[in-house]
Protein backbone atom coordinates (compact mmCIF):
# COMPACT_ATOMS: atom_id res chain seq x y z
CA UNK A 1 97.09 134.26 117.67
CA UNK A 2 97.26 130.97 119.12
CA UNK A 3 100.42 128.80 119.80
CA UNK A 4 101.46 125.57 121.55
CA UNK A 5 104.97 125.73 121.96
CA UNK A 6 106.77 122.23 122.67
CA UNK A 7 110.00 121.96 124.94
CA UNK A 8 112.17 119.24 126.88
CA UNK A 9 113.01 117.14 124.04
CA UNK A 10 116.78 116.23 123.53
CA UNK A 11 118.92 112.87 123.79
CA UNK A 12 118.24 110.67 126.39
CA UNK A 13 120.30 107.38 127.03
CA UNK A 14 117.82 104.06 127.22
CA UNK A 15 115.99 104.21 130.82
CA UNK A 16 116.63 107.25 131.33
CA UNK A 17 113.63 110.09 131.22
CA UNK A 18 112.69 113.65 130.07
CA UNK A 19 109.60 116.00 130.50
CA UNK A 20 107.95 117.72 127.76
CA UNK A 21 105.99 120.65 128.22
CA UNK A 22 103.51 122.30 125.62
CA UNK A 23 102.91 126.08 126.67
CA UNK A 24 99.80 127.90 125.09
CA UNK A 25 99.06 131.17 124.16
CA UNK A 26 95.79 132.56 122.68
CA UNK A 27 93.68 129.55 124.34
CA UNK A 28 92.91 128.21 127.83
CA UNK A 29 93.64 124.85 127.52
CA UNK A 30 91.82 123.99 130.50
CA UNK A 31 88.50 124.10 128.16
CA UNK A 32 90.66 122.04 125.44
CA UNK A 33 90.80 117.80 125.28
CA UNK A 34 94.82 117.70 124.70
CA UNK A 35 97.60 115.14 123.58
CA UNK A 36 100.60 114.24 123.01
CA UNK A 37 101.25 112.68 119.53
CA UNK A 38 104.48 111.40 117.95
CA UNK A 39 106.13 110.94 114.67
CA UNK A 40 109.11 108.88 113.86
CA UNK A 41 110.78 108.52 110.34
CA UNK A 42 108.80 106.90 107.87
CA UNK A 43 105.93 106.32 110.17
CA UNK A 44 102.62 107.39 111.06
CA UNK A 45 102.10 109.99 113.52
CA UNK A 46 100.65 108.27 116.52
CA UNK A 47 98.71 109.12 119.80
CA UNK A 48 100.89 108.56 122.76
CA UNK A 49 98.44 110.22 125.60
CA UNK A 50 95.42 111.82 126.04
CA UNK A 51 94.02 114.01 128.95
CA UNK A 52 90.48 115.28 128.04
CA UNK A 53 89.13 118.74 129.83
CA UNK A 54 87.81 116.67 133.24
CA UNK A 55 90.80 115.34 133.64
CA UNK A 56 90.49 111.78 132.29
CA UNK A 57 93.36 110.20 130.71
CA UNK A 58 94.32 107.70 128.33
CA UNK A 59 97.83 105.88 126.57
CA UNK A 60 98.62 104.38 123.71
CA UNK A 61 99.40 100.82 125.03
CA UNK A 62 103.69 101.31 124.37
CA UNK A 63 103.82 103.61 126.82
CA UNK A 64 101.68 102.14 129.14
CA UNK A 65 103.51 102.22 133.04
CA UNK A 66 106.36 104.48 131.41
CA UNK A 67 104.85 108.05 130.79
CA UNK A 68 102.38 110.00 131.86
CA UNK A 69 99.95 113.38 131.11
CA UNK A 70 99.01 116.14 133.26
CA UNK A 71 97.84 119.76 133.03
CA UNK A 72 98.53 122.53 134.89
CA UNK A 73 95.60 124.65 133.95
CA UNK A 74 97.12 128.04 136.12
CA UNK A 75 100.26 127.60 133.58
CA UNK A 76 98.32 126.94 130.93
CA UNK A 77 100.60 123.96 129.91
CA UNK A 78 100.70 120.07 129.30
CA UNK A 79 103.30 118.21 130.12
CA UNK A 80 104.38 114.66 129.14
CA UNK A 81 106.77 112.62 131.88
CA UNK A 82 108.92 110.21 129.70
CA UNK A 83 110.09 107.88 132.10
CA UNK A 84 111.98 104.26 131.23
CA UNK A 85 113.15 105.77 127.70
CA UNK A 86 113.21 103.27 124.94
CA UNK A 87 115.45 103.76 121.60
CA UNK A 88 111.49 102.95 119.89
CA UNK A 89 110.49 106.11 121.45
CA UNK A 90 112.57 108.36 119.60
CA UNK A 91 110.74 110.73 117.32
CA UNK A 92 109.54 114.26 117.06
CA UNK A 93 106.53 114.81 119.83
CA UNK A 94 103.57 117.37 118.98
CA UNK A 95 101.01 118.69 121.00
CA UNK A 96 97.62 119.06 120.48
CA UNK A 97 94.42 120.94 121.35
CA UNK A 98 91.15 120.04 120.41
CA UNK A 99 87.26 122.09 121.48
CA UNK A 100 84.59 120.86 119.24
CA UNK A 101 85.98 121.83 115.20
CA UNK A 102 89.32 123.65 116.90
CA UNK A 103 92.19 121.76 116.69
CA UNK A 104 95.33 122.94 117.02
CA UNK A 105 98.94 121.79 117.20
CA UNK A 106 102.51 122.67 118.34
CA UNK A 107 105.44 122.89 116.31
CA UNK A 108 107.19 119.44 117.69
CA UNK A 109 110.22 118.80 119.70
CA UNK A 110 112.95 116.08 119.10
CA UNK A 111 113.15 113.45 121.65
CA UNK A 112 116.26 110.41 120.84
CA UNK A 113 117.06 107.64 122.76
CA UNK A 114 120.13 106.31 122.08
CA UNK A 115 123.12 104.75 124.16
């Protein structure tokens, strides 16, 4: 059975930072192009960062200089460093997994900014 389990989200004053971690089971994610999405209240979900299998990475342009994707591949987890908080940034963050037609996501974690 595969998971992607999301933790580190919580309330976080404006500036301020928090990491996220997605842990997988059932997969190696090191074979997987992964990301970090994001939903907030009555929006779209969104792509906040990418990291593909060789490493490569990409961000949405909001995030730009604030946060940023890695892998540890021995762990089998992605993290997301959330760095310079913004109240805009608050919403739940998902994980994702993608191989060819696999995709797979994490349940989501709560991140709020707020003073």
């Amino acid at each position: 059975q595969v998971q992607l389990v999301e933790s580190g989200g919580g309330l976080a004053h404006p500036g301020g930072s928090l990491r996220l971690s997605c842990e997988a089971s059932g997969i190696t994610l090191r074979l997987y192009s992964l990301g970090w999405y994001r939903q907030a209240p009555g929006k779209e979900r969104e792509l906040v960062a990418a990291i593909t299998s060789g490493g490569s990475t990409n961000y949405a342009d909001s995030v730009k200089g604030r946060f940023t994707i890695s892998r540890d591949n021995a762990k089998n987890t992605l993290y997301l460093q959330m760095n310079g908080l913004k109240p805009d940034d608050t919403a739940v963050y998902y994980c994702n997994g993608r191989l060819a037609s696999l995709v797979y996501w994490g349940q989501g974690t709560q991140v709020t900014v707020s003073s």
